[in-house]
Protein backbone atom coordinates (compact mmCIF):
# COMPACT_ATOMS: atom_id res chain seq x y z
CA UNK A 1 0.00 0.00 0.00
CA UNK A 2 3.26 2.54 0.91
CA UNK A 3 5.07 1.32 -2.80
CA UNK A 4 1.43 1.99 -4.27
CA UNK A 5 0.49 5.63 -2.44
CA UNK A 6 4.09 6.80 -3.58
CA UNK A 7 3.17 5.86 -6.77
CA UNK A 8 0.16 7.75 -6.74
CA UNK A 9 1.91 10.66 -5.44
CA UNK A 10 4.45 10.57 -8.32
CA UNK A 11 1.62 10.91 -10.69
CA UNK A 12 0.14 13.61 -9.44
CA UNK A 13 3.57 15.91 -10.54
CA UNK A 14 2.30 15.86 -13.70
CA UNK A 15 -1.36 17.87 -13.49
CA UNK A 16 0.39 20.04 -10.88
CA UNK A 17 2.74 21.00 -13.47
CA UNK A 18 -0.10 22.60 -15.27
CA UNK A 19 -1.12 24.99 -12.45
CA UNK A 20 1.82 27.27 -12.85
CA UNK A 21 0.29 28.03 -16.55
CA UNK A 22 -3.27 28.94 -14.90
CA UNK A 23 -1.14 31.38 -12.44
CA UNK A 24 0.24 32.84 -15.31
CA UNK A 25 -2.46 33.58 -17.44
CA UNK A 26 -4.76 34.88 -14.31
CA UNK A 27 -1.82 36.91 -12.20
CA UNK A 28 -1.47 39.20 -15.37
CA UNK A 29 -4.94 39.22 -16.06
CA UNK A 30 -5.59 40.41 -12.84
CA UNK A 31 -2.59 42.82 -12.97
CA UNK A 32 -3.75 44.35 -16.13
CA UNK A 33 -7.41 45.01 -14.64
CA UNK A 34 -7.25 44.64 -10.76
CA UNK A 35 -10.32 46.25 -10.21
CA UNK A 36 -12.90 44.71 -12.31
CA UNK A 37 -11.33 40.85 -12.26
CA UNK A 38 -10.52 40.92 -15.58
CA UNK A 39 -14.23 42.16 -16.83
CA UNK A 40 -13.45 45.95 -17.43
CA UNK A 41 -10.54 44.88 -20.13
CA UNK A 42 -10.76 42.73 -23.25
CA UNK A 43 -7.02 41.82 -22.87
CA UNK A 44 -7.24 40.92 -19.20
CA UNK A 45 -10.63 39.03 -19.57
CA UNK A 46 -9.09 36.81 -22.21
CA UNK A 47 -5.90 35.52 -19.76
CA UNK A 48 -8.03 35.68 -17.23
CA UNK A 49 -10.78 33.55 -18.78
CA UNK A 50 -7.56 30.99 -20.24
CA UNK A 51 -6.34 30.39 -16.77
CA UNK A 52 -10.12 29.97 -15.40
CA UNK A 53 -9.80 27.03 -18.23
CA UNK A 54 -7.41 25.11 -16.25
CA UNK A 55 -8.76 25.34 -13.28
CA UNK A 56 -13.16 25.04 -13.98
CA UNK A 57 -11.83 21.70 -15.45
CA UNK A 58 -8.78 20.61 -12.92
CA UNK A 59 -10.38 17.64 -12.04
CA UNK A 60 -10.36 16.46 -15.61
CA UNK A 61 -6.77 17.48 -15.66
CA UNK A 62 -5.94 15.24 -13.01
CA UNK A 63 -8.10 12.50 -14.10
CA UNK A 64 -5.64 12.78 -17.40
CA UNK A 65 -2.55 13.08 -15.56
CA UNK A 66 -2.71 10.48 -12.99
CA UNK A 67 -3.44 7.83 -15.59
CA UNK A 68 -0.20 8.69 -17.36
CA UNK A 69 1.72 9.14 -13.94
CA UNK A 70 0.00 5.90 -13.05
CA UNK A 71 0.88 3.52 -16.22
CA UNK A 72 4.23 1.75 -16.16
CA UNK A 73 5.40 3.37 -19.34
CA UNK A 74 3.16 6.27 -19.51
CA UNK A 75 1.02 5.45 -22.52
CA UNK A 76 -1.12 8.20 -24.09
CA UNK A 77 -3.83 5.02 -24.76
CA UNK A 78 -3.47 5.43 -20.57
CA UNK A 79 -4.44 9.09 -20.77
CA UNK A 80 -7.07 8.63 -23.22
CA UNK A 81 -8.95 5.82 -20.73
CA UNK A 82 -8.27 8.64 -17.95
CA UNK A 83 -10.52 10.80 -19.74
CA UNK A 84 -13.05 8.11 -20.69
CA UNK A 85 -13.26 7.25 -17.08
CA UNK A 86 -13.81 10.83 -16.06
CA UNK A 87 -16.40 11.75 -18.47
CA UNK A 88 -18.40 8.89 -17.71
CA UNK A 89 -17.99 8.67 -13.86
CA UNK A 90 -19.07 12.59 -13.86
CA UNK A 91 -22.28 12.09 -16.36
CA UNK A 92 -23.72 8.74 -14.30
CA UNK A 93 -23.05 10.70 -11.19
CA UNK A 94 -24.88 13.65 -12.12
CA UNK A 95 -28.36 14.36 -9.15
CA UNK A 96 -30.53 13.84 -12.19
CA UNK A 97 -29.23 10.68 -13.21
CA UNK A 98 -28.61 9.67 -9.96
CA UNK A 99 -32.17 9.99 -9.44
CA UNK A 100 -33.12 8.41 -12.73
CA UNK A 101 -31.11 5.45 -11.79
CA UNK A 102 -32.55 5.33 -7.87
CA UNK A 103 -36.10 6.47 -8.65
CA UNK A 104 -36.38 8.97 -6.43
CA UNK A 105 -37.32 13.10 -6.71
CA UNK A 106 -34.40 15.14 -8.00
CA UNK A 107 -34.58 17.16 -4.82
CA UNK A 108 -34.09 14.41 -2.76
CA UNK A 109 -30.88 13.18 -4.41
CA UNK A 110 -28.48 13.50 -1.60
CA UNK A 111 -25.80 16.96 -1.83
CA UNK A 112 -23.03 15.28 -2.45
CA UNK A 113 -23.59 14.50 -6.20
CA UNK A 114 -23.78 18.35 -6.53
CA UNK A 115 -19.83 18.15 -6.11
CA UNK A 116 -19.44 15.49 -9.29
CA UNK A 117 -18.00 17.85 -12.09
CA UNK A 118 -14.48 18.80 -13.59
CA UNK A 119 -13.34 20.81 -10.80
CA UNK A 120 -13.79 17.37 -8.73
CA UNK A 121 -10.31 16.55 -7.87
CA UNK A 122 -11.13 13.12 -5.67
CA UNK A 123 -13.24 11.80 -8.74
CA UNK A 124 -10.17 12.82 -11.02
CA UNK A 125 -7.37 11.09 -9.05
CA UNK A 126 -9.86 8.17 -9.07
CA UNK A 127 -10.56 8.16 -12.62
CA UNK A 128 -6.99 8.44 -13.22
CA UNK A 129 -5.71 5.81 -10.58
CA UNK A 130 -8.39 3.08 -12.39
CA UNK A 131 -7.38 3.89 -15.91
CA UNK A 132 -3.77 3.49 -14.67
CA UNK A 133 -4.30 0.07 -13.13
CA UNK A 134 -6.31 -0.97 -16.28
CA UNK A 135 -3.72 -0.50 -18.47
CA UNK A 136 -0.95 -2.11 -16.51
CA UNK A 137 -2.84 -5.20 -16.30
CA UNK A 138 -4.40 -5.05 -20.00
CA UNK A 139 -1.99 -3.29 -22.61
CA UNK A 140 -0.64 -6.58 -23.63
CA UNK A 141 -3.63 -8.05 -23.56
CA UNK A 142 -4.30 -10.43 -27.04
CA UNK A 143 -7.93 -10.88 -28.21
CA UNK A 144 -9.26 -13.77 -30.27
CA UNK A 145 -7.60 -12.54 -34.56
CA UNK A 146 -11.31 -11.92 -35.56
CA UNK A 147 -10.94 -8.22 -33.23
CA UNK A 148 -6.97 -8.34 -33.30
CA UNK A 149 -8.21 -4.48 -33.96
CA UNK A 150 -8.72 -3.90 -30.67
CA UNK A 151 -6.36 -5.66 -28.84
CA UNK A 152 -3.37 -4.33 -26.84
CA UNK A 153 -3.61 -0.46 -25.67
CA UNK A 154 -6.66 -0.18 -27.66
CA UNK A 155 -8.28 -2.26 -25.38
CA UNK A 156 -7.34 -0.20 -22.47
CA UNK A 157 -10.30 2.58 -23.12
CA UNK A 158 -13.16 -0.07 -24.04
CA UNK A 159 -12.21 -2.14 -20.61
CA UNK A 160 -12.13 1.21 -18.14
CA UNK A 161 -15.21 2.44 -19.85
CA UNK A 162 -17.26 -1.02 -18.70
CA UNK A 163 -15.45 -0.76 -15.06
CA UNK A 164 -15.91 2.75 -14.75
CA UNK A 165 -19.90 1.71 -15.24
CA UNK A 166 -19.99 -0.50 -12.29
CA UNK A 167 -17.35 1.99 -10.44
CA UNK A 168 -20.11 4.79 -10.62
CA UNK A 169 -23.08 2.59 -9.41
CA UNK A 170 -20.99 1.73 -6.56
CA UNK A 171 -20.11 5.18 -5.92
CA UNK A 172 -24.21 6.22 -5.78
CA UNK A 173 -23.88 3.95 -2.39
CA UNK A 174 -20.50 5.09 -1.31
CA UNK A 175 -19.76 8.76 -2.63
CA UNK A 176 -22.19 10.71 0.08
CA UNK A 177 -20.74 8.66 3.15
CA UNK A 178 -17.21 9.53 1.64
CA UNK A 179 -18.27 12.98 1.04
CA UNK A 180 -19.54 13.29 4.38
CA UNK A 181 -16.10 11.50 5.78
CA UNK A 182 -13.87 14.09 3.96
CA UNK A 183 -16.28 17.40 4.52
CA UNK A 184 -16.29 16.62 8.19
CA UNK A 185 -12.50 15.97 8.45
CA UNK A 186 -12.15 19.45 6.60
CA UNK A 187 -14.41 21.21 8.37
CA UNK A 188 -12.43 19.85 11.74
CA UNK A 189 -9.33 21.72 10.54
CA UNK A 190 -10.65 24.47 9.11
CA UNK A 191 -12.78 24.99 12.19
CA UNK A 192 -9.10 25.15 13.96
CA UNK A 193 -8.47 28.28 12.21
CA UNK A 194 -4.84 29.18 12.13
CA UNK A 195 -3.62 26.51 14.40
CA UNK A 196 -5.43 24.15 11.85
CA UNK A 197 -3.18 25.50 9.22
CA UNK A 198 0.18 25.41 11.35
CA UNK A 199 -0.88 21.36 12.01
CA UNK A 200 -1.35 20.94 8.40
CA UNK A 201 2.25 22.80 7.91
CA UNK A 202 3.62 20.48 10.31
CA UNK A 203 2.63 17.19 8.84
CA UNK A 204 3.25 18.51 5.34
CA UNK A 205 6.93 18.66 5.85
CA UNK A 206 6.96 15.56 8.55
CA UNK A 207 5.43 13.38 5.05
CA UNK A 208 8.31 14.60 2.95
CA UNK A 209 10.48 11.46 3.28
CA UNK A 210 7.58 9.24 2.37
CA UNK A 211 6.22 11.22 -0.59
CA UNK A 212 3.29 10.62 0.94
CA UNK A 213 2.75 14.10 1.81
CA UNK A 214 0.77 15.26 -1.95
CA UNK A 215 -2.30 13.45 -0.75
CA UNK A 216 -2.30 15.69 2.70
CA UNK A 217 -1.72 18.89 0.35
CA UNK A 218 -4.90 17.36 -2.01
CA UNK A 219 -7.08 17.82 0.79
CA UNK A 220 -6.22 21.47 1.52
CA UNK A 221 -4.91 22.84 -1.58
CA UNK A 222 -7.75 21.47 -3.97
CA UNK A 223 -11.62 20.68 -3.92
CA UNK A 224 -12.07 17.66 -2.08
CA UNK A 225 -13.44 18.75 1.57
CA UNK A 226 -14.75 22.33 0.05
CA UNK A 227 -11.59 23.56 1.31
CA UNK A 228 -10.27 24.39 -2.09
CA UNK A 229 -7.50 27.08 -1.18
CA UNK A 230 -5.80 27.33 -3.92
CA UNK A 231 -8.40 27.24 -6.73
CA UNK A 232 -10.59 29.74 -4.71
CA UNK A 233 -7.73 31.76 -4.23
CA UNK A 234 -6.63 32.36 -7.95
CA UNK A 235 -10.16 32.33 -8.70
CA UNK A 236 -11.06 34.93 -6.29
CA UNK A 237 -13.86 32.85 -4.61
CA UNK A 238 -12.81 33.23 -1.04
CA UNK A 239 -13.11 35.01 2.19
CA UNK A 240 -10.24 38.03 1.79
CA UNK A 241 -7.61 37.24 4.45
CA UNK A 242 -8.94 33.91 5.15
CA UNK A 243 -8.04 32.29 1.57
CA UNK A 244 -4.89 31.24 1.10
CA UNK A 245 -3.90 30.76 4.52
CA UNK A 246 -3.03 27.13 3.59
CA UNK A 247 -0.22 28.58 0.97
CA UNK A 248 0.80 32.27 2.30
CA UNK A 249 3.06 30.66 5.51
CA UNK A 250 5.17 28.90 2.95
CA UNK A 251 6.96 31.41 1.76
CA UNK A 252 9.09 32.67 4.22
CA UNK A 253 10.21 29.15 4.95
CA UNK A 254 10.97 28.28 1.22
CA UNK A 255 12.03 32.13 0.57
CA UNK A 256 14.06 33.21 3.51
CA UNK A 257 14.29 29.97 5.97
CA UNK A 258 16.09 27.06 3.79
CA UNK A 259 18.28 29.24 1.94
CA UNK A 260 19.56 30.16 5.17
CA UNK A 261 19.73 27.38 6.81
CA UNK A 262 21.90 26.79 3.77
CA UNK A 263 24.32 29.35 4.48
CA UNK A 264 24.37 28.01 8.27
CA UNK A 265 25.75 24.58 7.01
CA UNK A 266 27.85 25.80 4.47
CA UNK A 267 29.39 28.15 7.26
CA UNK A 268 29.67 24.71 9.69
CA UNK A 269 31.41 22.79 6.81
CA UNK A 270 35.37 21.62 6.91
CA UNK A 271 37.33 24.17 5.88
CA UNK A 272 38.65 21.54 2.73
CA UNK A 273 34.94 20.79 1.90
CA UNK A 274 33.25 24.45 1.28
CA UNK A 275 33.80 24.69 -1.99
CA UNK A 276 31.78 21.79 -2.70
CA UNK A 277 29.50 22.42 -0.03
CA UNK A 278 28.92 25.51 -1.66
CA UNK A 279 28.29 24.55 -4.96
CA UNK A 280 25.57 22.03 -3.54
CA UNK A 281 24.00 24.03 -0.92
CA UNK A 282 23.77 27.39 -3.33
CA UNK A 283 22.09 25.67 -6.09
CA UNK A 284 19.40 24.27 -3.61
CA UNK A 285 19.25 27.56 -2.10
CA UNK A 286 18.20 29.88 -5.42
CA UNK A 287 16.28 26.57 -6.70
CA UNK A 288 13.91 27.03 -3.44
CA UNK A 289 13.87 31.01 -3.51
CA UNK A 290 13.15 31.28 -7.10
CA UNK A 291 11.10 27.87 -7.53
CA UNK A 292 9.81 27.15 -4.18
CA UNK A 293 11.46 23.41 -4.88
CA UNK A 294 12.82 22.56 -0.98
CA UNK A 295 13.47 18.90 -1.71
CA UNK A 296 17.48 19.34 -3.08
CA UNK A 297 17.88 21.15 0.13
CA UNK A 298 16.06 19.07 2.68
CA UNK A 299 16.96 15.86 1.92
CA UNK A 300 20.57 16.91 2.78
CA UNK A 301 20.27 16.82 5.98
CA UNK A 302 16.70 14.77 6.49
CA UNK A 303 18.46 11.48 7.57
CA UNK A 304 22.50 12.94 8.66
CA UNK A 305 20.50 15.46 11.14
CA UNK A 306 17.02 14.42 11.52
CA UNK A 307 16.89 16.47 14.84
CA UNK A 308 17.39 19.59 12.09
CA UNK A 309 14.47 18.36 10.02
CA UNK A 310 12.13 18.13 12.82
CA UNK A 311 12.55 21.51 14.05
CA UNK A 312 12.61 22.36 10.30
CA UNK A 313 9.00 20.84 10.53
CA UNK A 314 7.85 22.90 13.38
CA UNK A 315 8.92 26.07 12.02
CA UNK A 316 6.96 25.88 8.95
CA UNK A 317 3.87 24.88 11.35
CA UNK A 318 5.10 28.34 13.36
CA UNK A 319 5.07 30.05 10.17
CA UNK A 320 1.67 29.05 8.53
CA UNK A 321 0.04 29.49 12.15
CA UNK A 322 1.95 33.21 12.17
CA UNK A 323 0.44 34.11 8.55
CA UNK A 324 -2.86 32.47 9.10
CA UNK A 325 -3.30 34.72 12.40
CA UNK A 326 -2.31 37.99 10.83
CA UNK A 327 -4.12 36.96 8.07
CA UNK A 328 -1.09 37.42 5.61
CA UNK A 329 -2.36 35.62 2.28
CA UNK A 330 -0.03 34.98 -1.28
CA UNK A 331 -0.95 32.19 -3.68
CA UNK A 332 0.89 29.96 -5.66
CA UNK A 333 -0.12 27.00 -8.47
CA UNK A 334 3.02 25.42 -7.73
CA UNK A 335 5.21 26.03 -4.76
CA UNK A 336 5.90 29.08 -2.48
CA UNK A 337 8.83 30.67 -4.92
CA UNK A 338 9.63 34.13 -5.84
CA UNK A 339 7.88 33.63 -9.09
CA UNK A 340 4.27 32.73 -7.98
CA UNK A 341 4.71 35.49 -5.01
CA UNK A 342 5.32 37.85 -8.05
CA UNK A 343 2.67 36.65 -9.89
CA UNK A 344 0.14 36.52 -6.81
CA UNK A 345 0.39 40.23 -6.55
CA UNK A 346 -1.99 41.11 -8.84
CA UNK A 347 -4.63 38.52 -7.41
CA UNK A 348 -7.24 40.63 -5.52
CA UNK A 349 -7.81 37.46 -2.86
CA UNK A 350 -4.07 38.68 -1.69
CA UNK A 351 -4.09 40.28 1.87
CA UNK A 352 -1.16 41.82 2.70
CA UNK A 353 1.43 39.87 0.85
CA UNK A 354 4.66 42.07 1.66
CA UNK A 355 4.38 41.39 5.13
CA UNK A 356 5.32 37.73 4.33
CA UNK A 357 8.66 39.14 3.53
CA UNK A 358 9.12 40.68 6.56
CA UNK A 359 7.89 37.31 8.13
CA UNK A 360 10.52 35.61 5.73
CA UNK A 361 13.45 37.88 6.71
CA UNK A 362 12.14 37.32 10.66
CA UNK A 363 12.34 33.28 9.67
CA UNK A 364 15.90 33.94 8.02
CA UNK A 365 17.29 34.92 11.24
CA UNK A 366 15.95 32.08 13.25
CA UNK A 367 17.13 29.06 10.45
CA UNK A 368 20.32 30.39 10.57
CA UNK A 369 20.77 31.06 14.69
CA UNK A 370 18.84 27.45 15.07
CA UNK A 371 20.88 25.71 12.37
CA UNK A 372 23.97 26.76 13.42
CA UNK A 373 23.86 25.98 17.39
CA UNK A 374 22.56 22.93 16.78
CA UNK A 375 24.89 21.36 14.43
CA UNK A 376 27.60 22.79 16.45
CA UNK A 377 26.24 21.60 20.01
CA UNK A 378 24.94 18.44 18.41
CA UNK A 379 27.94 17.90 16.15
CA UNK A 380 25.94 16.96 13.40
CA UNK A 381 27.26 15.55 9.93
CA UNK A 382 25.44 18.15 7.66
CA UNK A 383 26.62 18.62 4.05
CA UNK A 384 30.11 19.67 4.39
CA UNK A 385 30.96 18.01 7.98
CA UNK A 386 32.21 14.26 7.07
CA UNK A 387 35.24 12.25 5.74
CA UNK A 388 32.84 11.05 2.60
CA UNK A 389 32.27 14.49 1.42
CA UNK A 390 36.03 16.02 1.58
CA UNK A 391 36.63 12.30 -0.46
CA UNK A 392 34.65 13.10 -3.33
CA UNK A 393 35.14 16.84 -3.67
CA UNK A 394 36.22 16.10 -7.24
CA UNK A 395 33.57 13.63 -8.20
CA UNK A 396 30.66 16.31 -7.41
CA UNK A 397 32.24 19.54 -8.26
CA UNK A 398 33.03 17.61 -11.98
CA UNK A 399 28.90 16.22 -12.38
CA UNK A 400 27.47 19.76 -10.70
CA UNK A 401 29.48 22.51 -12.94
CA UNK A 402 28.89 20.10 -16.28
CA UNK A 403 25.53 19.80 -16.24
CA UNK A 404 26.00 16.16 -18.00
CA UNK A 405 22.99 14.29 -17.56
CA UNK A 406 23.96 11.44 -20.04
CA UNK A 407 27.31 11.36 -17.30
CA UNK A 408 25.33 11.31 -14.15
CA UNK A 409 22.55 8.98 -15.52
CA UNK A 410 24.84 6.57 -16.43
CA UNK A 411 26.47 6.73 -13.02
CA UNK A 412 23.31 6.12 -11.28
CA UNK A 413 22.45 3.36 -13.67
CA UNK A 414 25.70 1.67 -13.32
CA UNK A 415 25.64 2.18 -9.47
CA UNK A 416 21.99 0.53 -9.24
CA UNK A 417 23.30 -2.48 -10.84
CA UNK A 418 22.38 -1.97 -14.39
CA UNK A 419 18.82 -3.21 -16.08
CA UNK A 420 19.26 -6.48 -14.76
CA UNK A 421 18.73 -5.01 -11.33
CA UNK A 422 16.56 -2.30 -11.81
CA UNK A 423 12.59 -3.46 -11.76
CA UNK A 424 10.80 0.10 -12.15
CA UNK A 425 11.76 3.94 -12.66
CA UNK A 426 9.85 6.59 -12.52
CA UNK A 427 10.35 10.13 -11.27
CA UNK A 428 8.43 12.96 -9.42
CA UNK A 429 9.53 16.47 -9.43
CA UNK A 430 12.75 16.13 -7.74
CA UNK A 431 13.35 12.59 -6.79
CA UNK A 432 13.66 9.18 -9.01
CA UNK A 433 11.90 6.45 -7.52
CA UNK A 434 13.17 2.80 -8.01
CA UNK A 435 12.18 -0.82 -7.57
CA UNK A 436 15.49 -2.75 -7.45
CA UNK A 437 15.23 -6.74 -7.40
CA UNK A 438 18.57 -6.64 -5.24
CA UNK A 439 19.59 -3.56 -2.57
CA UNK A 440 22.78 -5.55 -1.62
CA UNK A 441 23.80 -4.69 -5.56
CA UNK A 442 23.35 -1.20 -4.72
CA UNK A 443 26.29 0.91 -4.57
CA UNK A 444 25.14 4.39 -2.38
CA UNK A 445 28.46 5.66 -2.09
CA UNK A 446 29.20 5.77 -5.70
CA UNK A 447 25.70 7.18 -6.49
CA UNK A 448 26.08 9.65 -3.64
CA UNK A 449 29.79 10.63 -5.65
CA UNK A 450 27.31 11.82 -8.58
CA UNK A 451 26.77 14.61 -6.57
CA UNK A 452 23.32 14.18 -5.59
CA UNK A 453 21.77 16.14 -2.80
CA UNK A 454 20.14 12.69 -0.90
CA UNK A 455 19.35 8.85 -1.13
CA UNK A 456 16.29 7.47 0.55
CA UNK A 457 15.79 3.69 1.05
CA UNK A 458 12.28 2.64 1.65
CA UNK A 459 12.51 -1.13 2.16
CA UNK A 460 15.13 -4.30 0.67
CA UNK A 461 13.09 -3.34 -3.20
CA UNK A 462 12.69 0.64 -3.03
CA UNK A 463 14.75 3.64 -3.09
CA UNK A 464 14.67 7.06 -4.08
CA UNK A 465 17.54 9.23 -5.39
CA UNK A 466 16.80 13.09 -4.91
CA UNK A 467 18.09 14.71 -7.59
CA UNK A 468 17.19 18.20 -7.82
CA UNK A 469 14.63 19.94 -10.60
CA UNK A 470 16.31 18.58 -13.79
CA UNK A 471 15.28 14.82 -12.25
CA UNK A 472 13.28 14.61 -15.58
CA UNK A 473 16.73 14.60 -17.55
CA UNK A 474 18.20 12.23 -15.97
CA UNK A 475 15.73 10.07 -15.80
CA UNK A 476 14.32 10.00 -19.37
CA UNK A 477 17.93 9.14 -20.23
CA UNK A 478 18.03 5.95 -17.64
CA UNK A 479 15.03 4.49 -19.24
CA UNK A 480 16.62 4.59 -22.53
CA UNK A 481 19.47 2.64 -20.95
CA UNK A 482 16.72 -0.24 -19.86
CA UNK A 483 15.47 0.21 -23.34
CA UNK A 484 18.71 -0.72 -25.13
């Protein structure tokens, strides 16, 4: 169930990846015509109205996405059943055929089926997730010569279009008690107000190592409990101040807080080690101010200093809590960078955003105090601060200033044990995430020479190798090594 929830997570990178677009489109619209929303300009309507596009139908998009994200070689006959299993799941669940199907009034058919549409992001990742699981188990699939036709992947759409028909009568039965399960689980931490949002900080760093922690942001970030902060927020459907307080307390941590933690253990590091420290730590450090991508940072000192990482955690529960009680709302579509901050600006549903900065330069100060005590009191073996790292100062330094993907990949390849060893790959944003038949073949230290910023191993089969932002490079390269 862990192997298949991390799965799920990775899938859901690639809708995300879409959300920066919809950011785009409506922070400019709404910079162009702040006033009216978009509606007293032509120009401003139209990227305002393309954005809205994205997001009226993100449900669909996810739907899509995860079916890719979910197929073992990410098929577009996988995305196609994604959107077969969508559009029918959201038609049969519809109150009026609902109560065609039950025979009972339309104004008794129970509230919940007034949630089934595009924007549904729990029927999408569903839709997605089944169409995924279809086609791994059907896209070799041979039919009798007579309907060779529709055989192989182009069986994949005809079979999730029959299960998605008994999927949605089971759902009549099951979708309002889940409704009800999720809505009153929302409402719990929304009715906690700001401490609500610092627990949800909290736990949304805590679920880093297990990449388990997308389906905690789902709940928050998009419509499945009516919670919805970030599609209200760019779509200026909220409460002014209140919106957005599950986003705006990430940006001084992923601003101001890692990058200075960064300069803490780059300041701690042996003297004969800073130079690569430094060429580690400072490309982590403008990846998360610019980007809002923390991963390249954190999982440098996740596992080496795990007391650091826990108070790491807490002070992005501190921070949310902070920015949810002054009511200090910023939006982003895809993390808390510089570049959705800039482009949140313009959103009317931002309540003074500036102040986050302040909050951020507040947070700078108390990474960098907090970081460096504790590694010095606790000696702690940050980046910087071990025998392995002075050792393969050349290794790094020679993979980080290159920028040699083919190089690296084949590293990693050769240090997993080659195709005979490795089972699955697949990637997220940051991370590559591997099934190995043996760990014992496994060499860490060699694939921790390619100058990686972390290693995770989840169990004897499953590892992941954080990478940075350009994971996507390297690991589009590996799979044409198991091709060949």
């Amino acid at each position: 169930m862990k192997t298949y929830m991390q799965k799920l997570g990775k899938s859901l990178m690639l809708p995300v990846a879409t959300l920066p677009l919809a950011a785009l489109l409506l922070g400019i619209g709404y910079a162009i015509d702040p006033a009216g929303w978009g509606g007293d300009s032509a120009i401003a309507a139209f990227l305002v109205g393309a954005g809205g596009s994205i997001l009226d139908n993100i449900g669909l998009v996810f739907a899509i996405g995860v079916a890719v994200g979910m197929a073992e070689d990410n098929d577009g006959s996988a995305a196609l059943a994604g959107l077969i299993a969508m559009l029918s799941v959201n038609t049969l669940l519809q109150p009026a055929s609902v109560a065609n199907l039950t025979r009972i009034p339309l104004e008794e058919v129970n509230v919940a089926f007034n949630a089934i549409n595009f924007k549904n992001v729990f029927m999408g990742m569903l839709s997605g997730a089944v169409a995924g699981e279809l086609y791994n188990r059907f896209h070799r699939i041979q039919v009798p010569k007579a309907f060779a036709f529709f055989g192989g992947r182009r069986f994949v759409p005809i079979i999730t279009g029959l299960v998605m028909l008994l999927v949605s009568l089971l759902l009549i039965f099951i979708w309002p008690v889940v409704y009800g399960i999720l809505l009153s689980f929302g409402t719990w931490i929304a009715g906690m107000g700001a401490f609500g949002a610092g627990l949800y900080g909290f736990f949304n760093r805590l679920l880093i190592p297990t990449g388990l922690h997308h389906a905690l942001n789902n709940v928050f970030w998009f419509d499945l409990v009516n919670i919805n902060d970030i599609g209200k927020f760019w779509a200026n459907e909220g409460v002014k101040g209140i919106t957005g307080m599950y986003q705006g307390g990430f940006f001084p941590i992923f601003m101001f807080g890692l990058p200075a933690a960064c300069l803490a253990m780059y300041q701690q590091a042996d003297s004969k080690a800073k130079k690569v420290t430094a060429s580690l730590l400072l490309a982590g450090a403008v990846t998360a101010f610019v980007t809002g991508v923390t991963e390249p940072i954190e999982f440098t000192f996740m596992f080496v200093a795990p007391q650091l990482y826990f108070v790491h955690a807490l002070l992005t529960g501190v921070s949310l809590f902070i920015a949810a009680t002054m009511q200090w709302t910023a939006g982003f579509a895809f993390s808390a960078g510089a570049i959705d901050f800039i482009l949140s600006l313009g959103v009317p549903m931002a309540n003074h955003p500036w102040m986050l900065i302040v909050q951020g330069l507040v947070f700078a100060v108390i990474y960098y105090v907090i970081f460096t005590l504790m590694i010095k009191k606790l000696d702690l073996n940050t980046p910087g601060r071990n025998v392995e790292a002075t050792e393969m100062n050349e290794t790094v330094l020679k993979t980080t200033d290159s920028s040699a993907y083919d190089e690296r990949a084949t590293a990693i390849f050769e240090a997993l044990g080659g195709a005979e060893n490795i089972i699955s790959l697949t990637n997220c944003a940051t991370r590559l995430r591997l099934r190995v038949n043996d760990m014992d073949k496994v060499d860490m230290d060699r694939i921790k020479a390619t100058g990686v910023p972390g290693t995770h191993v989840l169990d004897d089969q499953n590892l992941h190798v954080i990478v940075g932002t350009d994971v996507e490079f390297v690991a589009d390269r590996m799979r044409d090594y198991l091709k060949h």
